[in-house]
Protein backbone atom coordinates (compact mmCIF):
# COMPACT_ATOMS: atom_id res chain seq x y z
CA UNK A 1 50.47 -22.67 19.61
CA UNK A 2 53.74 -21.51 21.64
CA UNK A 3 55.43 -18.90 20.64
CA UNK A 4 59.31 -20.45 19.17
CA UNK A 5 62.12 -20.86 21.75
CA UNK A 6 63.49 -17.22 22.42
CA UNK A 7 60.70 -15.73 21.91
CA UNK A 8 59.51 -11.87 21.53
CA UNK A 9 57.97 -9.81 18.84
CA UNK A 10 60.40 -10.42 16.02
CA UNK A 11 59.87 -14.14 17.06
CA UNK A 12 55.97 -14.19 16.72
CA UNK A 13 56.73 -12.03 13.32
CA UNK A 14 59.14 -14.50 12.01
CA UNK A 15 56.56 -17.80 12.52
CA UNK A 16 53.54 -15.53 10.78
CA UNK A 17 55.85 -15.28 7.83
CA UNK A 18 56.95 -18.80 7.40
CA UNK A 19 53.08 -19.97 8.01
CA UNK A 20 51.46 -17.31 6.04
CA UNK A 21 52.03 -16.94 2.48
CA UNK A 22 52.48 -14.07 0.86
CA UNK A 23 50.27 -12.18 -1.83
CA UNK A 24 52.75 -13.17 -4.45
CA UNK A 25 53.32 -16.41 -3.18
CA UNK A 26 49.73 -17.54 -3.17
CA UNK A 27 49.12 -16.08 -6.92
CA UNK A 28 50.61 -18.83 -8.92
CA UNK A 29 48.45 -21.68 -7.35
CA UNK A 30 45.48 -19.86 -7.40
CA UNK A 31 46.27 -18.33 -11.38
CA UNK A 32 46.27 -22.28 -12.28
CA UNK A 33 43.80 -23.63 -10.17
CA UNK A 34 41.23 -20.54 -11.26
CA UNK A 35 42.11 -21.44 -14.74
CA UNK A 36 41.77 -25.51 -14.53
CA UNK A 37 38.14 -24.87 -12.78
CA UNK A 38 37.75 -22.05 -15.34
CA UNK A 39 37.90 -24.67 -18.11
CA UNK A 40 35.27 -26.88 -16.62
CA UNK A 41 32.89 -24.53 -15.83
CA UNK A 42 33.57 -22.98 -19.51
CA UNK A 43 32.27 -26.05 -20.74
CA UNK A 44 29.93 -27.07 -18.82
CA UNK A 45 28.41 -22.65 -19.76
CA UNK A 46 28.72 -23.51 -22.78
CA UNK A 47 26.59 -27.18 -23.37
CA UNK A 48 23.98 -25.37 -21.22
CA UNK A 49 23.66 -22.40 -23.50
CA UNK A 50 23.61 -24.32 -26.90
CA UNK A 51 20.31 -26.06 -25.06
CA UNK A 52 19.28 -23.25 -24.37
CA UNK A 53 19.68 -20.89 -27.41
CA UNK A 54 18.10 -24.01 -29.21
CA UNK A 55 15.30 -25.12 -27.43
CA UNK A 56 14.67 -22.44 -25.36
CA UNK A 57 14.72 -24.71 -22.39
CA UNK A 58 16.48 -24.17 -19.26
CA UNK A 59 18.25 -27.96 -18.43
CA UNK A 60 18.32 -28.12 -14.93
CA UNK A 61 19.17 -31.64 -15.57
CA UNK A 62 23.02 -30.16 -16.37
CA UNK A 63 24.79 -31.55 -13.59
CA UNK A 64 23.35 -35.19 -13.24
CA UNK A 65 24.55 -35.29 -17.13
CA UNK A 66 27.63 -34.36 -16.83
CA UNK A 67 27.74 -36.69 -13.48
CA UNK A 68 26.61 -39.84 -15.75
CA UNK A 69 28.84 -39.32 -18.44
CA UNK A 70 31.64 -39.03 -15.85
CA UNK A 71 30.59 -42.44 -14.52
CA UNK A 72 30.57 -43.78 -17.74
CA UNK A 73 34.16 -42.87 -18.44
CA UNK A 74 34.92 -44.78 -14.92
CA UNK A 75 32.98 -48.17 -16.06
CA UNK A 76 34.01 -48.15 -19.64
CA UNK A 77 37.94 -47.63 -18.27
CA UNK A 78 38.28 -49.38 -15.62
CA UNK A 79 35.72 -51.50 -14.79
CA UNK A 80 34.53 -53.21 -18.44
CA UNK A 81 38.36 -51.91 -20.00
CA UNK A 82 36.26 -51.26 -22.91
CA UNK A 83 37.37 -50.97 -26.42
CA UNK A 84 41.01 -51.22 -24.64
CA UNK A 85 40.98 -54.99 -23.97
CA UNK A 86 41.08 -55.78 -27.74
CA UNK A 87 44.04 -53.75 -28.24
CA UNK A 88 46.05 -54.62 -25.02
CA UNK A 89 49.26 -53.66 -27.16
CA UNK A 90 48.39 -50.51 -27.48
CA UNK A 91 49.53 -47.55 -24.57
CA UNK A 92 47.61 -47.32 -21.36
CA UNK A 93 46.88 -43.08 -22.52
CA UNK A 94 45.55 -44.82 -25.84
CA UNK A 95 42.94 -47.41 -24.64
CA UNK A 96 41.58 -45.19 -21.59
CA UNK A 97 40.96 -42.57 -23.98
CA UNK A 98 39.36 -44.80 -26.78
CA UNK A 99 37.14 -45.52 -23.58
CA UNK A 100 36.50 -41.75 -22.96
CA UNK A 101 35.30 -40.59 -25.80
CA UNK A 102 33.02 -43.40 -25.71
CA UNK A 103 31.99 -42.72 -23.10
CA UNK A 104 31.04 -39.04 -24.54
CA UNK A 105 29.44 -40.35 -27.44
CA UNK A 106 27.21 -42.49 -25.43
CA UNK A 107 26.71 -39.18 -22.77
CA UNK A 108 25.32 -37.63 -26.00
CA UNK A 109 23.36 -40.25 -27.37
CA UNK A 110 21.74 -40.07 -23.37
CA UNK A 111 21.19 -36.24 -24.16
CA UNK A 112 19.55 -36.55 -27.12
CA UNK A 113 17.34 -39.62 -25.96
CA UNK A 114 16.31 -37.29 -23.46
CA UNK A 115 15.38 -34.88 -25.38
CA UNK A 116 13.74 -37.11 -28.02
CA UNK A 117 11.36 -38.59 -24.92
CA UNK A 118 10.46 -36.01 -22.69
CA UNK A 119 11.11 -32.47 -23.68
CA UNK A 120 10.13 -32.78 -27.29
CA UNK A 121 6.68 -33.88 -26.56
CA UNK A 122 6.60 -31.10 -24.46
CA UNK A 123 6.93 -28.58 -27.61
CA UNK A 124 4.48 -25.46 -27.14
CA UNK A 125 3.86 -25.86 -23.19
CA UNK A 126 5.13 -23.21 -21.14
CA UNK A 127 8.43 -22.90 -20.63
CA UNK A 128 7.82 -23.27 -16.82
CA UNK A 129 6.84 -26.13 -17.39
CA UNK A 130 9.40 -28.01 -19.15
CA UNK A 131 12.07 -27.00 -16.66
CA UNK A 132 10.27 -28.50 -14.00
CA UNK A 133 10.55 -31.48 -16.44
CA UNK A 134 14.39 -31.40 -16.53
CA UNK A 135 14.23 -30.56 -12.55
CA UNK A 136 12.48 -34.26 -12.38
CA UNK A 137 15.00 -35.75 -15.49
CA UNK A 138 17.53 -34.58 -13.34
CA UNK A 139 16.48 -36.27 -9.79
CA UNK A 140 15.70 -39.24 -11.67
CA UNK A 141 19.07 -39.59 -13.16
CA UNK A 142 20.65 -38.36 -10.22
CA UNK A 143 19.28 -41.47 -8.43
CA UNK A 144 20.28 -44.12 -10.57
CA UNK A 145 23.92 -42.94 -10.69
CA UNK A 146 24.09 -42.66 -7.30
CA UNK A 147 22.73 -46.36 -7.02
CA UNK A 148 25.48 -47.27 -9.45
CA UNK A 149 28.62 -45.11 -8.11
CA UNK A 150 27.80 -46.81 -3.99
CA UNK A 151 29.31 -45.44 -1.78
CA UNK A 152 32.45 -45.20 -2.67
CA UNK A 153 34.43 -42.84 -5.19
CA UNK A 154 35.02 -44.59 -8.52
CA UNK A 155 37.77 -43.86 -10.33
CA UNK A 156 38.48 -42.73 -13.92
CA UNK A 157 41.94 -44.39 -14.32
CA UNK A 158 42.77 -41.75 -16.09
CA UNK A 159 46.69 -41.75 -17.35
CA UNK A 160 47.59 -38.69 -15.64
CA UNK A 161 47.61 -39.52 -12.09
CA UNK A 162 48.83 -36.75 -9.67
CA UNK A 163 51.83 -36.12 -11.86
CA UNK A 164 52.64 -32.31 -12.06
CA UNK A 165 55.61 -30.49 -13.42
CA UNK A 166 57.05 -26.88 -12.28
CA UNK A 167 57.06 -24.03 -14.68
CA UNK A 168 58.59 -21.13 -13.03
CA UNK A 169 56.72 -20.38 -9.76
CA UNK A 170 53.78 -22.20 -11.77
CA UNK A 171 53.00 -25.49 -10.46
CA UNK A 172 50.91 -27.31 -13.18
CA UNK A 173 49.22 -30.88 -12.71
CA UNK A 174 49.48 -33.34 -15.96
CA UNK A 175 45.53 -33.47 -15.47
CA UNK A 176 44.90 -29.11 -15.65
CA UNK A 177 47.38 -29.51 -18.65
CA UNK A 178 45.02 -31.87 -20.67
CA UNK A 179 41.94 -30.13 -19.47
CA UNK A 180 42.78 -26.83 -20.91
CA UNK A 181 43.68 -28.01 -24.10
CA UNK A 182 40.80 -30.02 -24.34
CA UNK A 183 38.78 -27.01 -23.71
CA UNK A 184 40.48 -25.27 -26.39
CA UNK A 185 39.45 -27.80 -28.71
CA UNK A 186 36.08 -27.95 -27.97
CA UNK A 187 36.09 -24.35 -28.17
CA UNK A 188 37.55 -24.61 -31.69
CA UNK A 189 34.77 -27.47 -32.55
CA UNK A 190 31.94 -25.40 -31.55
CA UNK A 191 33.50 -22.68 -33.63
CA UNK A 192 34.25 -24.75 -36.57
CA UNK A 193 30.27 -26.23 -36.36
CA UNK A 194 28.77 -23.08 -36.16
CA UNK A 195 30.10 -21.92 -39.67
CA UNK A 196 29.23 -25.12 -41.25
CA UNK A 197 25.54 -25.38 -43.00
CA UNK A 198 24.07 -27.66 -39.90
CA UNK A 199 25.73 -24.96 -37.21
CA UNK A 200 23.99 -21.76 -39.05
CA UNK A 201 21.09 -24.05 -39.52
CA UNK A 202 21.37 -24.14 -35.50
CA UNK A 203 21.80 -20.53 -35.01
CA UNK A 204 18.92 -19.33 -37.21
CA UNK A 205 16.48 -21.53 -35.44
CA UNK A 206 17.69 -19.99 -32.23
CA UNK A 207 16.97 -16.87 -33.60
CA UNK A 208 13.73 -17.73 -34.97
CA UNK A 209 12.10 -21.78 -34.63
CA UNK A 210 9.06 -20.34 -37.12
CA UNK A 211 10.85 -18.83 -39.29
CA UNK A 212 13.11 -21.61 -39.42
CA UNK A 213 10.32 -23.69 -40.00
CA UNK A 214 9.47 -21.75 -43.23
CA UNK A 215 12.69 -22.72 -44.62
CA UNK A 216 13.19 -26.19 -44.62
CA UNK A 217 14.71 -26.56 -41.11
CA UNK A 218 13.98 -29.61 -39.55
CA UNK A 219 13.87 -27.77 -36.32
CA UNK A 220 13.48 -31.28 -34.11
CA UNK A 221 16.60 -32.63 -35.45
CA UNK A 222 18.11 -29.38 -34.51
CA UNK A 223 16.62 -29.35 -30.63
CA UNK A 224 18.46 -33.23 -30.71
CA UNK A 225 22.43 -32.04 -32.19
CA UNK A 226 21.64 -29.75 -29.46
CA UNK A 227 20.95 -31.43 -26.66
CA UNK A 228 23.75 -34.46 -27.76
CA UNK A 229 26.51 -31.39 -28.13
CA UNK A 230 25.19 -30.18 -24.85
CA UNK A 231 24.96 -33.64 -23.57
CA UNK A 232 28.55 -34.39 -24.83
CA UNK A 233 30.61 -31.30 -23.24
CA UNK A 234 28.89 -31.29 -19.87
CA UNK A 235 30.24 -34.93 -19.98
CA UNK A 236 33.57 -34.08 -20.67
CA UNK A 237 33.51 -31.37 -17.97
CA UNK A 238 32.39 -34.03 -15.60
CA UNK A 239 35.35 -36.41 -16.29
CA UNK A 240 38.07 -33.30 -15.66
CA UNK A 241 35.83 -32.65 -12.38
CA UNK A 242 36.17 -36.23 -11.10
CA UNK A 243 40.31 -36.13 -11.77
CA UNK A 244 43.30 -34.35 -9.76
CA UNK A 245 43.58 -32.66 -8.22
CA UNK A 246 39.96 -30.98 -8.20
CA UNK A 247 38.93 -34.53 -7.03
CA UNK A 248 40.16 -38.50 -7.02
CA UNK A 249 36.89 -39.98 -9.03
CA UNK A 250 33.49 -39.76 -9.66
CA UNK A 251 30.92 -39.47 -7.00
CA UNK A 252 27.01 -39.17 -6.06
CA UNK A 253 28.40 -35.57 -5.74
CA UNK A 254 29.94 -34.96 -9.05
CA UNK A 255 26.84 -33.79 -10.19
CA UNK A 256 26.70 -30.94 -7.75
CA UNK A 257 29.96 -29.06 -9.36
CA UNK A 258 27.19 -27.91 -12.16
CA UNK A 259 26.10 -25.96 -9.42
CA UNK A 260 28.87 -23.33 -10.79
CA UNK A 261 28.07 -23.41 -14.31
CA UNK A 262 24.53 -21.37 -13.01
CA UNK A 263 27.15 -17.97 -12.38
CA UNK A 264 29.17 -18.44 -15.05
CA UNK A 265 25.68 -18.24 -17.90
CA UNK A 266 24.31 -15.60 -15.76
CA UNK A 267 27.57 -13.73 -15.78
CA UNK A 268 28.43 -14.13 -19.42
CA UNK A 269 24.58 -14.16 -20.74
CA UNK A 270 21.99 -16.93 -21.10
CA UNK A 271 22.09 -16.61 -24.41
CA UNK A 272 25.31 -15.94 -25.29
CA UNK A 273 27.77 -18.44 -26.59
CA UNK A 274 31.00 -16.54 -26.38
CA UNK A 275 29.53 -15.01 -22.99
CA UNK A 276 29.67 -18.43 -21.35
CA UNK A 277 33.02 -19.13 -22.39
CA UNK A 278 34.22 -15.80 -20.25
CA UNK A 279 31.61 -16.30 -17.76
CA UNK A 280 33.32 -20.05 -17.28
CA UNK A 281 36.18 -18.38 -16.75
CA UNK A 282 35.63 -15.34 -14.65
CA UNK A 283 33.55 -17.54 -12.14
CA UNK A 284 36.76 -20.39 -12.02
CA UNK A 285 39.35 -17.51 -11.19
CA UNK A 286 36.88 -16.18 -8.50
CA UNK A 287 36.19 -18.94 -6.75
CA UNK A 288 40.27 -20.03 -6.74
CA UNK A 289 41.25 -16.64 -5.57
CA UNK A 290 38.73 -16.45 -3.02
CA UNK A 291 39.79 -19.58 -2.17
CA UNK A 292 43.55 -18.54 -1.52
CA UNK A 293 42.83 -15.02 -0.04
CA UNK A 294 39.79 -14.78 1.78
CA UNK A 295 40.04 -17.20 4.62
CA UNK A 296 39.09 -15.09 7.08
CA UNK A 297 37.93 -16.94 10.23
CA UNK A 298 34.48 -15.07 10.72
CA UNK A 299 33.65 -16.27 6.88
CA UNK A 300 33.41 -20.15 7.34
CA UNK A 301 35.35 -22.46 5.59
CA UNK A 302 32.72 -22.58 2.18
CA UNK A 303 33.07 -19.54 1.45
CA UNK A 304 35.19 -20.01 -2.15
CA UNK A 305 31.84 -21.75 -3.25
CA UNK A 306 29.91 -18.68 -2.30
CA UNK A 307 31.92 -16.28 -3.58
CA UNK A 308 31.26 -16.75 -7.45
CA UNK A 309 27.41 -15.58 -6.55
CA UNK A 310 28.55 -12.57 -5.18
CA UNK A 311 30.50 -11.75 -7.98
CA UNK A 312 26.91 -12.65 -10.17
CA UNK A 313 24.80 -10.14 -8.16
CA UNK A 314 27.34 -7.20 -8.42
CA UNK A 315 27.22 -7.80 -12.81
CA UNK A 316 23.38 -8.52 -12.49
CA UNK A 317 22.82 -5.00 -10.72
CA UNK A 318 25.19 -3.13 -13.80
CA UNK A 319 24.64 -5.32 -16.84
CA UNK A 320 20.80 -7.59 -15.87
CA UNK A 321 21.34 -9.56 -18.84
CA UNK A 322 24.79 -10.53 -18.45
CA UNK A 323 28.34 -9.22 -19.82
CA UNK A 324 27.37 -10.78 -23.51
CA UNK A 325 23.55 -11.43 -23.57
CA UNK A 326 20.90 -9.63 -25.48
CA UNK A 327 18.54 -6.66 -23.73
CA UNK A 328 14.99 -7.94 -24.23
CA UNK A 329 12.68 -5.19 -25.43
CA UNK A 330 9.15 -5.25 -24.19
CA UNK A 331 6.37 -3.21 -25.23
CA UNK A 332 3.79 -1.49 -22.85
């Protein structure tokens, strides 16, 4: 690039400034992009540590759900405008969101069918084991999605479009507005079920499946509400992945933005539920403000998507079992 016409040292100075942000400048964007991706990882955390404090079973399988249920959204929507064609009075927002949720319910009913077929049989194998088993669920379903997506991005038709609105030096899309207070009320759903008698059913199996056991507990209808609420929120974390602005429709590479959620429940604790909530969170503001501030040349363009790992190893070498998750005790 030239230097501008009359050029010199407070010339050079003067382009830098108008092409280079400042610190202050670049804060806002990356506050409410960190945030938005906070939200999805913070629910994707948390489906994959109700699994897990469950069943004990790692679901590497994660990311092709919450790929599938995205797709579903996108044919139930747009492509089969189903329930919305029998209500055609109704608003557009109305019948595409009759259509999402479902197209959650049926994400969960695929959660819990998968758990009902291959992982429950598995009951009492090593734990090794069965997550090879979700490592193959996942491959498998990764496949047939793919097959069904082509190769082209298929989208949601979601009402919000690219419509954003300015809040002060915030810029905020219509889409990161409905994701976050989505979030919120999952978060407040998950609360809600854990205080009722199926949720502390739930949480004393995690603590203890025999003991459980001894009490009445049907402990396989448990590891099922388990895998469906899992099922259910990694789909809804796929749909807000495959919408502005993080992305214009689901793809055969939806499934790979699990791929952050792995951070986020190491961060916050594998077994923790409020851990992956701030784990979600912490990992979505790292990789955004990486994103915005370390661009550096000799780092490569990827490095946002790195970054979140680094931030993993530096908790793992203070705190091994995460910010939130419970020191296990070994005798020798």
């Amino acid at each position: 690039m030239s230097a501008p016409h009359g050029g010199g040292p407070a010339a050079w100075m003067l382009l830098f400034q108008v092409e280079q942000p400042s610190f202050l400048e670049k804060l806002p964007d990356a506050l409410v992009a960190g945030i938005s991706a906070g939200a999805v990882y913070a629910m994707l955390a948390l489906g994959f540590v109700i699994i897990f404090k469950a069943t004990q079973v790692i679901n590497f399988a994660h990311g092709a759900l919450s790929a599938t249920g995205a797709f579903m959204v996108a044919a139930l929507a747009t492509v089969l405008r189903f329930p919305g064609r029998f209500i055609d009075g109704a608003p557009k927002a109305v019948q595409w969101g009759l259509s999402a949720l479902l197209a959650v319910f049926a994400a969960a009913l695929l959660g819990m069918a998968v758990e009902r077929l291959f992982i429950r049989p598995m009951v009492g194998e090593p734990l090794f084991t069965i997550a090879i088993i979700t490592l193959g669920i996942d491959v498998v379903m990764r496949t047939v999605t793919s097959d069904f997506i082509g190769t082209d991005i298929r989208p949601l038709g979601d009402p919000w479009g690219a419509n954003s609105f300015e809040a002060g030096p915030f810029r905020v899309a219509h889409s990161e507005v409905a994701q976050i207070v989505v979030a919120v009320v999952c978060l407040l759903g998950i609360w809600i079920f854990f205080r009722t008698r199926f949720g502390v059913a739930m949480r004393a199996t995690a603590y203890d499946q025999e003991a459980a056991m001894t009490q009445g507990i049907k402990v396989g209808r448990i590891f099922s509400v388990a895998w469906g609420i899992g099922a259910g929120l990694a789909a809804v974390a796929g749909l807000f992945a495959s919408v502005f602005p993080r992305s214009t429709g689901v793809s055969s590479f939806t499934a790979f933005v699990a791929l952050g959620v792995f951070p986020a429940i190491i961060i916050g604790g594998l077994d923790s539920v409020p851990g992956a909530v701030i784990g979600g969170f912490i990992i979505g503001l790292a990789e955004a403000l990486a994103g915005s501030y370390l661009t550096f040349d000799f780092l490569g363009t990827g490095f946002a998507g790195v970054f979140p790992y680094i931030v993993m190893l530096v908790v793992l070498l203070v705190r091994p079992y995460g910010l939130f998750g419970t020191a296990e005790i070994r005798r020798v």
